[in-house]
N, C-alpha and C. Protein backbone atom coordinates (compact mmCIF):
# COMPACT_ATOMS: atom_id res chain seq x y z
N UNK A 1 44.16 -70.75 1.51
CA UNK A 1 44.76 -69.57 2.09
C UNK A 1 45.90 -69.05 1.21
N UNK A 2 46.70 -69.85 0.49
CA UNK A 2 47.87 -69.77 -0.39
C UNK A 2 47.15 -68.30 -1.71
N UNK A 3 45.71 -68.88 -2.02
CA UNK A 3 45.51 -67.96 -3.20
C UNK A 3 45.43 -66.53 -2.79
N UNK A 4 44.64 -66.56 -1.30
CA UNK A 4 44.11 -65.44 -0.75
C UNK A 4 45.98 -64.92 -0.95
N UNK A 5 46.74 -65.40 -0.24
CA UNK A 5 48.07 -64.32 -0.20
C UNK A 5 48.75 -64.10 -1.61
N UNK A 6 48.62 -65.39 -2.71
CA UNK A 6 48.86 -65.07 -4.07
C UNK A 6 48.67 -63.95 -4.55
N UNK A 7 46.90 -63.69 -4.22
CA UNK A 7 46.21 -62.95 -4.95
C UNK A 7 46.60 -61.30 -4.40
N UNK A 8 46.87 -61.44 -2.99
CA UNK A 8 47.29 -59.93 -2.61
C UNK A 8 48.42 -59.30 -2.71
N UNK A 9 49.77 -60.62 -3.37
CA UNK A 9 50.91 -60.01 -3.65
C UNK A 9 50.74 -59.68 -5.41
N UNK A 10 50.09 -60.59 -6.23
CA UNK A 10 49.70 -59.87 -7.36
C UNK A 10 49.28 -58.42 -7.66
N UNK A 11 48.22 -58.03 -6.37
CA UNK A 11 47.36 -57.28 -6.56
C UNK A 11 48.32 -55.86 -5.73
N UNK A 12 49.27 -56.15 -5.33
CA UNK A 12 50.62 -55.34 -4.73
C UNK A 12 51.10 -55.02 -6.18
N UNK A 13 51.54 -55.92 -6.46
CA UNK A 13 52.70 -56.04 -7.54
C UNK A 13 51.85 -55.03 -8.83
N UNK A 14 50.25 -55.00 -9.18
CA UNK A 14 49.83 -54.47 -10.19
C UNK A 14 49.86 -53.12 -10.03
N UNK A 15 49.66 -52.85 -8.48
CA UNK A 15 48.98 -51.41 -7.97
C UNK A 15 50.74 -50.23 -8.13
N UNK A 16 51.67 -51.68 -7.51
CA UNK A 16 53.22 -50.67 -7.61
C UNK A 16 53.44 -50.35 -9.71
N UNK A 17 53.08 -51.39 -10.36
CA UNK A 17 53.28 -51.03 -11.45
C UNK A 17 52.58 -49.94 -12.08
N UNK A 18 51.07 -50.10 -11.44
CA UNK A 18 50.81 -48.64 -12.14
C UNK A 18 50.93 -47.17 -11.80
N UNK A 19 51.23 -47.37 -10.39
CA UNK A 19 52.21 -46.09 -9.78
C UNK A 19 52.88 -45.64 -10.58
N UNK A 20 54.25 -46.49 -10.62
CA UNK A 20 55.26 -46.58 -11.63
C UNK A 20 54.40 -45.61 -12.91
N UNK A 21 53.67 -46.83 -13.97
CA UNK A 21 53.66 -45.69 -15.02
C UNK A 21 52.88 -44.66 -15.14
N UNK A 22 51.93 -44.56 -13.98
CA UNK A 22 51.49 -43.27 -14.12
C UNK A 22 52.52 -41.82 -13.45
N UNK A 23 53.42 -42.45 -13.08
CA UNK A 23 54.67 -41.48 -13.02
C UNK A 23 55.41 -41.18 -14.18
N UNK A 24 55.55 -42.17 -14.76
CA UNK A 24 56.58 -42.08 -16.23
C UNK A 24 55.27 -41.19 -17.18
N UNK A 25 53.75 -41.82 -16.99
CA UNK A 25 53.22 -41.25 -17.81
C UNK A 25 53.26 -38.84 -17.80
N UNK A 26 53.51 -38.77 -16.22
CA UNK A 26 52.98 -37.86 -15.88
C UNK A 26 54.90 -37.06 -16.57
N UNK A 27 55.74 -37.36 -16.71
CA UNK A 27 57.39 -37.12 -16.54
C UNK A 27 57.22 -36.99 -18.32
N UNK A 28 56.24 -38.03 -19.19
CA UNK A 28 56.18 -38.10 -20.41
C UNK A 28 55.33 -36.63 -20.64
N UNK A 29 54.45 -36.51 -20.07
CA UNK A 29 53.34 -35.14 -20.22
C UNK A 29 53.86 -33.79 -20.13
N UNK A 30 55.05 -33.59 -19.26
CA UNK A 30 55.92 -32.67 -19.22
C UNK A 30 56.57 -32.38 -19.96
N UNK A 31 57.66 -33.56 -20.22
CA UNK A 31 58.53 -33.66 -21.80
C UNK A 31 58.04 -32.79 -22.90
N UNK A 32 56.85 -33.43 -23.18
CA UNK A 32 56.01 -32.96 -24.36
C UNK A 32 55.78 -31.52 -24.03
N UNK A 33 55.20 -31.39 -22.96
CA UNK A 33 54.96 -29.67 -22.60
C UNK A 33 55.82 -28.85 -23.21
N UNK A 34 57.44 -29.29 -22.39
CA UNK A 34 58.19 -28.33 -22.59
C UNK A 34 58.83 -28.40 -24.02
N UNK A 35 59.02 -29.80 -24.49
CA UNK A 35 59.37 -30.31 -26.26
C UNK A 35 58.50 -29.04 -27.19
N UNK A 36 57.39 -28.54 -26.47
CA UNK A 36 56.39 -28.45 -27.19
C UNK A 36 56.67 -26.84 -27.52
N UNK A 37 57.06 -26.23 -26.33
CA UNK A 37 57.51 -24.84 -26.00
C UNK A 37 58.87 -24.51 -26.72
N UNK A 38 60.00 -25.47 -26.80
CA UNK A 38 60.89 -25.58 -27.40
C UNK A 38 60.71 -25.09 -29.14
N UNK A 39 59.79 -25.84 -29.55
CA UNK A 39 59.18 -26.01 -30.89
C UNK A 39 59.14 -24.62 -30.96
N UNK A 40 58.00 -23.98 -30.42
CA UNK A 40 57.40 -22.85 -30.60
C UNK A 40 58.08 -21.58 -30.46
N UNK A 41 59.27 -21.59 -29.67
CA UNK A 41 60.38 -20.77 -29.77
C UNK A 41 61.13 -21.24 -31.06
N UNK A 42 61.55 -21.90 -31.40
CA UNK A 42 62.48 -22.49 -32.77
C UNK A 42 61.50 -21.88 -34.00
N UNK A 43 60.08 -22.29 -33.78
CA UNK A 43 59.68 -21.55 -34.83
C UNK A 43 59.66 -20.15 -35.27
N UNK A 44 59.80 -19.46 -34.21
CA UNK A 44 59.00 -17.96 -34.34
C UNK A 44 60.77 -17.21 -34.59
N UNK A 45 61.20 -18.27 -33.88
CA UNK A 45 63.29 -17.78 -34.56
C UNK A 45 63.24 -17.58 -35.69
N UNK A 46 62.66 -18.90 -36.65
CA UNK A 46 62.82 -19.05 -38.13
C UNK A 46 62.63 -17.54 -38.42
N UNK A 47 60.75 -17.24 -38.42
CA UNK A 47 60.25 -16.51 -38.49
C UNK A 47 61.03 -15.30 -38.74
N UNK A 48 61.70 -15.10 -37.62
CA UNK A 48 62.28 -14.03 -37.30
C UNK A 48 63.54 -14.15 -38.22
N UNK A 49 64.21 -14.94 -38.12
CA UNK A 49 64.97 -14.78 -39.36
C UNK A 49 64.62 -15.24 -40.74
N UNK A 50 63.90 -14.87 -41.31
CA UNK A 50 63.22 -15.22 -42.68
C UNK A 50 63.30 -13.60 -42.76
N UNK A 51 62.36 -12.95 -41.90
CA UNK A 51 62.39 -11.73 -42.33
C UNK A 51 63.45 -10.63 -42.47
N UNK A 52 64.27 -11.08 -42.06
CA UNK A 52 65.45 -10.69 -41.87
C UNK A 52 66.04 -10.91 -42.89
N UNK A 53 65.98 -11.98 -43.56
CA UNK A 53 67.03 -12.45 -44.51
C UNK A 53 66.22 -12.00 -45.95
N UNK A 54 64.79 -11.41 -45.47
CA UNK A 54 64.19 -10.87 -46.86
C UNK A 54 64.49 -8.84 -46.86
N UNK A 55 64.85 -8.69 -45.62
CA UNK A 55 64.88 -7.38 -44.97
C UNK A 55 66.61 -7.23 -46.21
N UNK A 56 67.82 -8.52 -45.89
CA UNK A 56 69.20 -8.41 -46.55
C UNK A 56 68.69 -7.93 -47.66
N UNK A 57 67.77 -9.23 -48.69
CA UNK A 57 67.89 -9.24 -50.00
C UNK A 57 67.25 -8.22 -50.52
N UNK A 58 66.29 -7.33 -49.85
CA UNK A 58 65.52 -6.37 -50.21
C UNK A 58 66.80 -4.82 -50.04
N UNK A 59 67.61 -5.08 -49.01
CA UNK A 59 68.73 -3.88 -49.19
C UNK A 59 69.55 -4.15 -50.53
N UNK A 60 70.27 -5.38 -50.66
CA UNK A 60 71.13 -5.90 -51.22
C UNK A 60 70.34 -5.37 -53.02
N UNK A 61 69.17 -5.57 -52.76
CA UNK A 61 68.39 -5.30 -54.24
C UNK A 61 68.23 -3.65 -54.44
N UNK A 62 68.35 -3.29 -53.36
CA UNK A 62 68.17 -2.01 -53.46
C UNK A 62 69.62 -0.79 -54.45
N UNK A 63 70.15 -1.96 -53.32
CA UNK A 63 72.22 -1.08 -53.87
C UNK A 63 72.11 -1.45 -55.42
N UNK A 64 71.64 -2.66 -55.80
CA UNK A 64 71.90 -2.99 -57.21
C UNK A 64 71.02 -2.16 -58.16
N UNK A 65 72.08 -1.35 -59.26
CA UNK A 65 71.54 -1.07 -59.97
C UNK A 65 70.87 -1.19 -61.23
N UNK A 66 71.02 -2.88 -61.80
CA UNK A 66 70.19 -2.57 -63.15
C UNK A 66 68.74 -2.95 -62.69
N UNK A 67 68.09 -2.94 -63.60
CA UNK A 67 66.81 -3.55 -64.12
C UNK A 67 66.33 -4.55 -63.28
N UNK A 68 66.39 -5.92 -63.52
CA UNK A 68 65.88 -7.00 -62.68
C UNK A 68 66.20 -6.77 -61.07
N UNK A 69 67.31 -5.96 -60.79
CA UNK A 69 67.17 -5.71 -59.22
C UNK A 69 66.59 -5.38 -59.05
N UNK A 70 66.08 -3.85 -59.30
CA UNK A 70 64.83 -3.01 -59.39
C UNK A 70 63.55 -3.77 -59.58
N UNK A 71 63.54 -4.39 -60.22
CA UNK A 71 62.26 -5.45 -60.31
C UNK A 71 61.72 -6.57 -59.06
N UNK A 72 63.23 -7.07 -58.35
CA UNK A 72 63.46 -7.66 -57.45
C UNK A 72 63.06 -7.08 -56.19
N UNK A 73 63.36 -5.94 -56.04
CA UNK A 73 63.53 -4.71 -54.74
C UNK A 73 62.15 -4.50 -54.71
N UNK A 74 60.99 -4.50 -55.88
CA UNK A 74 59.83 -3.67 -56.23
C UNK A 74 58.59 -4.46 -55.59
N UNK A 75 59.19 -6.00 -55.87
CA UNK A 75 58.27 -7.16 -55.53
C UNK A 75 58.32 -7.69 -54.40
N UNK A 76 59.89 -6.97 -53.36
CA UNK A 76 59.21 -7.42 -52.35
C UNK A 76 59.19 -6.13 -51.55
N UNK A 77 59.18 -5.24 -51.74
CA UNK A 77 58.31 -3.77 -50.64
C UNK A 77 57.01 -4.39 -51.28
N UNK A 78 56.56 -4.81 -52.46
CA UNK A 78 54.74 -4.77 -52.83
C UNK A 78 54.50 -6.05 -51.57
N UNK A 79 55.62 -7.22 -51.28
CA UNK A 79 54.84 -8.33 -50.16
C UNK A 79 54.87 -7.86 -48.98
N UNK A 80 55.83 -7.06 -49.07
CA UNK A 80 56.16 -6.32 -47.40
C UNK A 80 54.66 -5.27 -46.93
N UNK A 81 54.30 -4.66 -48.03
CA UNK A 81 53.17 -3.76 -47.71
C UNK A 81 52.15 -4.21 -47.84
N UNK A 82 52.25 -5.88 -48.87
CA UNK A 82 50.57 -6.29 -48.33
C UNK A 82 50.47 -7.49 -47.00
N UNK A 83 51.78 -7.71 -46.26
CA UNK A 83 51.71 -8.08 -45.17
C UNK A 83 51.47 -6.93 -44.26
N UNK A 84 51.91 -6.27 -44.39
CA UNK A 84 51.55 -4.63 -43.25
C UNK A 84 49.66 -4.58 -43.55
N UNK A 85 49.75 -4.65 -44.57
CA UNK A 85 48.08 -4.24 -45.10
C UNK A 85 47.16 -5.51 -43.93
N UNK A 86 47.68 -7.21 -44.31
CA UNK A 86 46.87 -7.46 -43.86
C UNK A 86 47.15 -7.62 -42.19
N UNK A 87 47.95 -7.37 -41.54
CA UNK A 87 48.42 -7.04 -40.19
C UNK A 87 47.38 -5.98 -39.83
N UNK A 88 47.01 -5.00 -40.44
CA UNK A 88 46.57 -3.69 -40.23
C UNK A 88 44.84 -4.47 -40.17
N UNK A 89 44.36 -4.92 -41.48
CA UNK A 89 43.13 -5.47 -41.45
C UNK A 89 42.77 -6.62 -40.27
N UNK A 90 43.66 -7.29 -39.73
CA UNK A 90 43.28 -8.13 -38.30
C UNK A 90 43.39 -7.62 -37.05
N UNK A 91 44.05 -6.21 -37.00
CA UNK A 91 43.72 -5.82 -35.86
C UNK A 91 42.55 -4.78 -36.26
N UNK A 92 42.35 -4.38 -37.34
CA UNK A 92 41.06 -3.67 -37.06
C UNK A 92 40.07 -4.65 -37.01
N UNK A 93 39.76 -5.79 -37.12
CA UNK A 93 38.96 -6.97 -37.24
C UNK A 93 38.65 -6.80 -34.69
């Protein structure tokens, strides 16, 4: 009779543990969710300031007047317009 009650406080003791981590597991699944959303805002910030900071150097190249600015200023309206170009080609897609 001893095993029979052994066996049902074990079989207590396994069922509360996996409660347990399928709670932690489900608290871990969230984390990640929102870790995940976090990410994806942080990235599209970068994003957003990259272009920005090519938007400066493209003014900043603009005011300057010799030669290699002009060269500088030239090369990136040509990336700026073949990102517009291919923006333009995926939505006509």
């Amino acid at each position: 009779m001893s095993h029979i009650v052994d066996l049902k406080r074990k079989i207590t003791l396994l069922v509360t543990n996996y409660e347990n981590i399928k709670e932690e597991n489900l608290k871990l699944r969230n984390d990640k969710y929102q870790m995940g959303e976090v990410i994806n805002g942080l990235e599209q910030e970068v994003k957003d300031l990259k272009k920005r900071v090519e938007v400066v150097d493209l003014v900043q190249g603009v005011d300057l007047k010799d030669k290699d600015a002009m060269i500088f200023a030239r090369k990136r309206v040509n990336n700026l317009i073949r990102d517009i170009d291919k923006c333009i080609s995926l939505l006509n897609e």
